[in-house]
N, C-alpha and C. Protein backbone atom coordinates (compact mmCIF):
# COMPACT_ATOMS: atom_id res chain seq x y z
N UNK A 1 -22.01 15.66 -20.69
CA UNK A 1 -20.68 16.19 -20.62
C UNK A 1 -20.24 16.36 -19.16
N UNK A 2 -21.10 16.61 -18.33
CA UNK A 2 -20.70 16.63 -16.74
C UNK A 2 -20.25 15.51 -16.52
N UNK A 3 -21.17 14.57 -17.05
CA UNK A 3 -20.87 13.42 -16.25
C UNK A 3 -19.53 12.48 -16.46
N UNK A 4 -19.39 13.01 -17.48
CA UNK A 4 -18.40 12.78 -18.20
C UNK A 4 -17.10 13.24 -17.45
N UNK A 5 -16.77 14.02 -16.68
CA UNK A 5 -16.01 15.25 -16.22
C UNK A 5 -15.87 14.57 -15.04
N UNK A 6 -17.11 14.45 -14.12
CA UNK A 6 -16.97 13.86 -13.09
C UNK A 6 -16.55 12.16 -12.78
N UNK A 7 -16.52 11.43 -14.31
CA UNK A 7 -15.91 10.59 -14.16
C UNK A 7 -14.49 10.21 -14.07
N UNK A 8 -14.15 11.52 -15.21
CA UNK A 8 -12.56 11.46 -15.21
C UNK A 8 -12.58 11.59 -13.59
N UNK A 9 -12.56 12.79 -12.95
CA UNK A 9 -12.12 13.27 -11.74
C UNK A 9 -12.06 12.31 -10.79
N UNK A 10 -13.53 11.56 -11.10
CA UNK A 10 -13.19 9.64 -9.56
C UNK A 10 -12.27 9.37 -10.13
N UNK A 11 -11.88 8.92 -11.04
CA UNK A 11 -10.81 8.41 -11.62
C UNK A 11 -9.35 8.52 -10.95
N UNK A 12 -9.43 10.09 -11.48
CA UNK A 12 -8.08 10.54 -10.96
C UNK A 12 -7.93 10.93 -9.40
N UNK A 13 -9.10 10.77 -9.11
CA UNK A 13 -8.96 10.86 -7.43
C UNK A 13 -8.60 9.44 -6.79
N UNK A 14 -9.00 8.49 -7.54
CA UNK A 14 -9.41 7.26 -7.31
C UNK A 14 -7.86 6.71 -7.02
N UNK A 15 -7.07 6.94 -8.34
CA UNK A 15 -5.90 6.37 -8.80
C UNK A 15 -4.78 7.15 -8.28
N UNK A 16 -4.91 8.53 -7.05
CA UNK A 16 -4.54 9.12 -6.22
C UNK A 16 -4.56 8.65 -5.09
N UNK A 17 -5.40 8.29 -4.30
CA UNK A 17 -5.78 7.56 -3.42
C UNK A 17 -5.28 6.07 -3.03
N UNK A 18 -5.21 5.45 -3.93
CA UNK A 18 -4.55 4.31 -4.49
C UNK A 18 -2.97 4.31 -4.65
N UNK A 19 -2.28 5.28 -4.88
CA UNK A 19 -0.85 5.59 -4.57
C UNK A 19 -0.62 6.00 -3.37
N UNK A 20 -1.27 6.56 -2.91
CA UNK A 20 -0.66 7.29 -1.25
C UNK A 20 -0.91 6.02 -0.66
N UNK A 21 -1.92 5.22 -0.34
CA UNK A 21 -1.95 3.92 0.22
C UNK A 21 -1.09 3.33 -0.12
N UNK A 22 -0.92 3.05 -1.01
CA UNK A 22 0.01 1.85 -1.59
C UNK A 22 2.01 2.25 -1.08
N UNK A 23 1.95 3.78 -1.24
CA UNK A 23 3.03 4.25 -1.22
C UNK A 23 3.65 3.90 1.07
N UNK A 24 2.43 4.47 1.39
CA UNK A 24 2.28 4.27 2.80
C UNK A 24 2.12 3.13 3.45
N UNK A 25 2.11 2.09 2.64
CA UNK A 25 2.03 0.78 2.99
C UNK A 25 3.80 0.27 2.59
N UNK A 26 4.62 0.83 1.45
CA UNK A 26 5.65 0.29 1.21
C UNK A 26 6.26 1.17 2.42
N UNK A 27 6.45 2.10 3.01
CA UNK A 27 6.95 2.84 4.57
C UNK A 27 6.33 1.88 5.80
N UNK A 28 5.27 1.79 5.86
CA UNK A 28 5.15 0.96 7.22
C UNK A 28 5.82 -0.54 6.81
N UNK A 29 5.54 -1.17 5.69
CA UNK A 29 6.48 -2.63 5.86
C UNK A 29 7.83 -2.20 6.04
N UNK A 30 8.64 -1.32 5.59
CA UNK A 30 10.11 -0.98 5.81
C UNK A 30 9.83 -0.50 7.40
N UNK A 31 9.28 -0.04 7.79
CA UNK A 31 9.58 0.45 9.24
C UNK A 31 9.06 -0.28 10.14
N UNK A 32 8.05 -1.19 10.17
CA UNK A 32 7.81 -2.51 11.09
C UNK A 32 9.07 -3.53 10.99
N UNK A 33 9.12 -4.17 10.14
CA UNK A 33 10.48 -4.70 9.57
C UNK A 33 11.87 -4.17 9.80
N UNK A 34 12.10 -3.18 9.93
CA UNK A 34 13.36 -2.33 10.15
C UNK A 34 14.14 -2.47 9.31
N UNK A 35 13.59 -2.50 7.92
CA UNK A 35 14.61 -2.31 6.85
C UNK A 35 14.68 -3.98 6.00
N UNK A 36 14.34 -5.06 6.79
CA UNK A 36 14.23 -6.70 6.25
C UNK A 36 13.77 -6.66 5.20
N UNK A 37 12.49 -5.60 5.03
CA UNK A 37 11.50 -6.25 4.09
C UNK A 37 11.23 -4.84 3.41
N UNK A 38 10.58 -4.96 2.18
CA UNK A 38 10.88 -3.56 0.94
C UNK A 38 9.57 -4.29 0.55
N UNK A 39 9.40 -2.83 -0.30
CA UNK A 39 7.67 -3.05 -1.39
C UNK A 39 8.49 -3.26 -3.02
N UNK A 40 8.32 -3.17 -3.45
CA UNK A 40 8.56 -3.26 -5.18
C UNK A 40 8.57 -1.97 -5.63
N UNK A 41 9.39 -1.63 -6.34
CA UNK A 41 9.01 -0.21 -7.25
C UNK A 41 7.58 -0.17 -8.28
N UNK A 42 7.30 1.13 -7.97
CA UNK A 42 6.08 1.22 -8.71
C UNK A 42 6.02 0.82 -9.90
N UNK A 43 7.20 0.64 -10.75
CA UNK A 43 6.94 0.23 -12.07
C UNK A 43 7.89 -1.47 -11.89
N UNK A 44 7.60 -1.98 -11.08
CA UNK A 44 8.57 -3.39 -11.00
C UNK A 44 7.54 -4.41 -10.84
N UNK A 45 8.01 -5.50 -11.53
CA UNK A 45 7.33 -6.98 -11.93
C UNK A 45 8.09 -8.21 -10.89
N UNK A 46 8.60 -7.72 -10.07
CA UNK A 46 9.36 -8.79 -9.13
C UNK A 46 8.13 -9.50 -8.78
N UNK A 47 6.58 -9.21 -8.50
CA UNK A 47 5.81 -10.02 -7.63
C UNK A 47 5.13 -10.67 -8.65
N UNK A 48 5.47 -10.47 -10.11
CA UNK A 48 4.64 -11.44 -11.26
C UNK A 48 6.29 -12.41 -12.01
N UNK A 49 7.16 -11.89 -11.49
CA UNK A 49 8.20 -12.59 -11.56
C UNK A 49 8.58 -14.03 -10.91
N UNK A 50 9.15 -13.33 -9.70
CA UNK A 50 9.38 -14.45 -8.49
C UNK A 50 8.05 -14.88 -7.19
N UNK A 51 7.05 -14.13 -8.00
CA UNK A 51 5.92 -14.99 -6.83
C UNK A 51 4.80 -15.72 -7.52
N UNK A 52 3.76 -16.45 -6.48
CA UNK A 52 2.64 -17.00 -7.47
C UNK A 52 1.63 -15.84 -7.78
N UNK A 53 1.03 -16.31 -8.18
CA UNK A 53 -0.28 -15.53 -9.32
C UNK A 53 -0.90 -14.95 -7.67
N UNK A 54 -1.17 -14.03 -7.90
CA UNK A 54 -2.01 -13.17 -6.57
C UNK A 54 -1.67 -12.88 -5.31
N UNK A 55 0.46 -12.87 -5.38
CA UNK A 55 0.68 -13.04 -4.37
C UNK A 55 0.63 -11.93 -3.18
N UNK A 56 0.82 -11.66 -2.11
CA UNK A 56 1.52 -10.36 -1.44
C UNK A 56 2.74 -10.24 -1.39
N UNK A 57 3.48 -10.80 -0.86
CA UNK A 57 4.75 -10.73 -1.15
C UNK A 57 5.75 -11.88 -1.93
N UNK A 58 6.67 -12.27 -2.25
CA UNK A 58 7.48 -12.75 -2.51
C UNK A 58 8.98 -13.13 -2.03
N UNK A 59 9.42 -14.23 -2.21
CA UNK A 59 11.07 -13.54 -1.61
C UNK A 59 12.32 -13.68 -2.77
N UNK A 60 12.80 -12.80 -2.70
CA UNK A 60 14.27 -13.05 -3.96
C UNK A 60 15.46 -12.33 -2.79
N UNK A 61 16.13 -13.29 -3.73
CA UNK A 61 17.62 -12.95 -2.49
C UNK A 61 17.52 -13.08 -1.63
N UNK A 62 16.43 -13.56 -0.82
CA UNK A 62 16.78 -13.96 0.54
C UNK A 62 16.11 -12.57 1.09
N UNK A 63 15.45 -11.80 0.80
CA UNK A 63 14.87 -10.45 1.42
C UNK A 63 13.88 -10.65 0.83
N UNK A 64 12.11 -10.70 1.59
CA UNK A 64 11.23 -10.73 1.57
C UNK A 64 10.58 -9.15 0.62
N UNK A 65 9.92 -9.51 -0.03
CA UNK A 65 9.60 -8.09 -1.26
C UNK A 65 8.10 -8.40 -1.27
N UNK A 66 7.64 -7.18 -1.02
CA UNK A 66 5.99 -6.62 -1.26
C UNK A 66 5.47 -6.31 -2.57
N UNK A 67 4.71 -7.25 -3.07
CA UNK A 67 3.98 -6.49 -4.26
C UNK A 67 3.19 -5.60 -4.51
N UNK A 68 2.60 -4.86 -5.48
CA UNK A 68 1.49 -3.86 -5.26
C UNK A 68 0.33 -4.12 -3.87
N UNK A 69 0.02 -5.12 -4.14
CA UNK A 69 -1.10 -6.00 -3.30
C UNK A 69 -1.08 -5.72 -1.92
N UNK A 70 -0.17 -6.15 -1.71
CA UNK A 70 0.95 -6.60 -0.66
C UNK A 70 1.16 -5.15 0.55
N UNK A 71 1.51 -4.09 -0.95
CA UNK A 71 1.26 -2.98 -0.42
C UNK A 71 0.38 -2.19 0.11
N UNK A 72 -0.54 -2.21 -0.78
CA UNK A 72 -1.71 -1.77 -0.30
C UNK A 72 -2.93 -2.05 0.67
N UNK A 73 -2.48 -3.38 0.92
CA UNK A 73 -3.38 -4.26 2.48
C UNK A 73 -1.94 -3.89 3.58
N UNK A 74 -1.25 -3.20 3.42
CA UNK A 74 -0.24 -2.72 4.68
C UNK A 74 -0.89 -1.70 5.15
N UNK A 75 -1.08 -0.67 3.66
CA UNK A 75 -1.52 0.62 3.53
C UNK A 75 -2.61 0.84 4.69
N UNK A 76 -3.70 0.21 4.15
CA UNK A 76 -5.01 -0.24 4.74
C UNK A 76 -4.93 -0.48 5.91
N UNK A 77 -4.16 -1.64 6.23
CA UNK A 77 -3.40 -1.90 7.71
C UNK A 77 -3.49 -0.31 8.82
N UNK A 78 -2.26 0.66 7.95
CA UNK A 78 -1.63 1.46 8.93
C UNK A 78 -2.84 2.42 8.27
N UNK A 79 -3.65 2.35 7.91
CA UNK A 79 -4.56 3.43 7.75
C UNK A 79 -5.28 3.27 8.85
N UNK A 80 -6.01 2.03 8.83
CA UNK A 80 -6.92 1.16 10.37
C UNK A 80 -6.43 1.54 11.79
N UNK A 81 -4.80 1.27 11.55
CA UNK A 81 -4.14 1.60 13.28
C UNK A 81 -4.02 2.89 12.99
N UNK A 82 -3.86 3.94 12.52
CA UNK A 82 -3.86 5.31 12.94
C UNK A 82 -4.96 5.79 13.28
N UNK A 83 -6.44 5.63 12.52
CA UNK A 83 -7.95 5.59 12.98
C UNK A 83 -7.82 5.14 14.45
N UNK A 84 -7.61 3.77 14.41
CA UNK A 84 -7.65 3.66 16.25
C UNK A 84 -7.13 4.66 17.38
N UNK A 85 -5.47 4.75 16.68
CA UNK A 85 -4.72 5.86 17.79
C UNK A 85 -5.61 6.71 17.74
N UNK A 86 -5.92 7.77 16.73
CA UNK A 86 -6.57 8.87 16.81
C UNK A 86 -7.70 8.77 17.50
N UNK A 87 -8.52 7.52 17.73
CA UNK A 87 -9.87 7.38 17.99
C UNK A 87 -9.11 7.50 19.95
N UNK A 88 -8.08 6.68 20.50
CA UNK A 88 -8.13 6.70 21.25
C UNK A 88 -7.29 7.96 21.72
N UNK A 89 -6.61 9.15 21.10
CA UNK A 89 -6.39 9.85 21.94
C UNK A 89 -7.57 11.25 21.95
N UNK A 90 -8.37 10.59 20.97
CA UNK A 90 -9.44 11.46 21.10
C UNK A 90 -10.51 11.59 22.22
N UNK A 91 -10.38 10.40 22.82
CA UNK A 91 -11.01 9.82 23.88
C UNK A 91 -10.26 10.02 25.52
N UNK A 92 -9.19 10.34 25.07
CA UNK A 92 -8.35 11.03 26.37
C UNK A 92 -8.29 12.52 26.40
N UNK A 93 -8.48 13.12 25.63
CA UNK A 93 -9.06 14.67 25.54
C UNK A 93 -10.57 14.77 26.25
């Protein structure tokens, strides 16, 4: 029964974790981009729509669109460069 308990909880930590990335990855492509380029809504099929099978992004209308994927290797991205900043202003202290 613990274990049981503690599985839900990775779970839901898991699939927590997995939104803030993903969510923080659709903000850094809008803000590298300056507005060009957008992620997909969390509940939107634009990247199984208008892209190929496994894509990152897609384009419709002429404005480049992020899929889940897409999102979450941004995420990852600006997770990596904030580790660095921090690493290096930690190193100037």
């Amino acid at each position: 029964q613990d274990t049981e308990m503690f599985e839900l909880l990775a779970a839901l930590v898991w699939g927590a974790m997995e939104l803030v990335i993903a969510l923080s990855g659709k903000l850094f492509v809008q803000m590298i981009s300056f507005g060009r380029w957008r992620g997909e809504s969390l509940s939107g099929v634009e990247g199984r729509m208008y892209g190929p099978a496994g894509a990152l992004s897609c384009k419709r209308d002429g404005q480049r669109v992020f899929t889940w994927s897409g999102m979450q290797l941004a995420g990852l991205v600006f997770c990596v460069l904030l580790g660095f900043a921090a690493l290096v202003v930690s190193s100037l202290v």
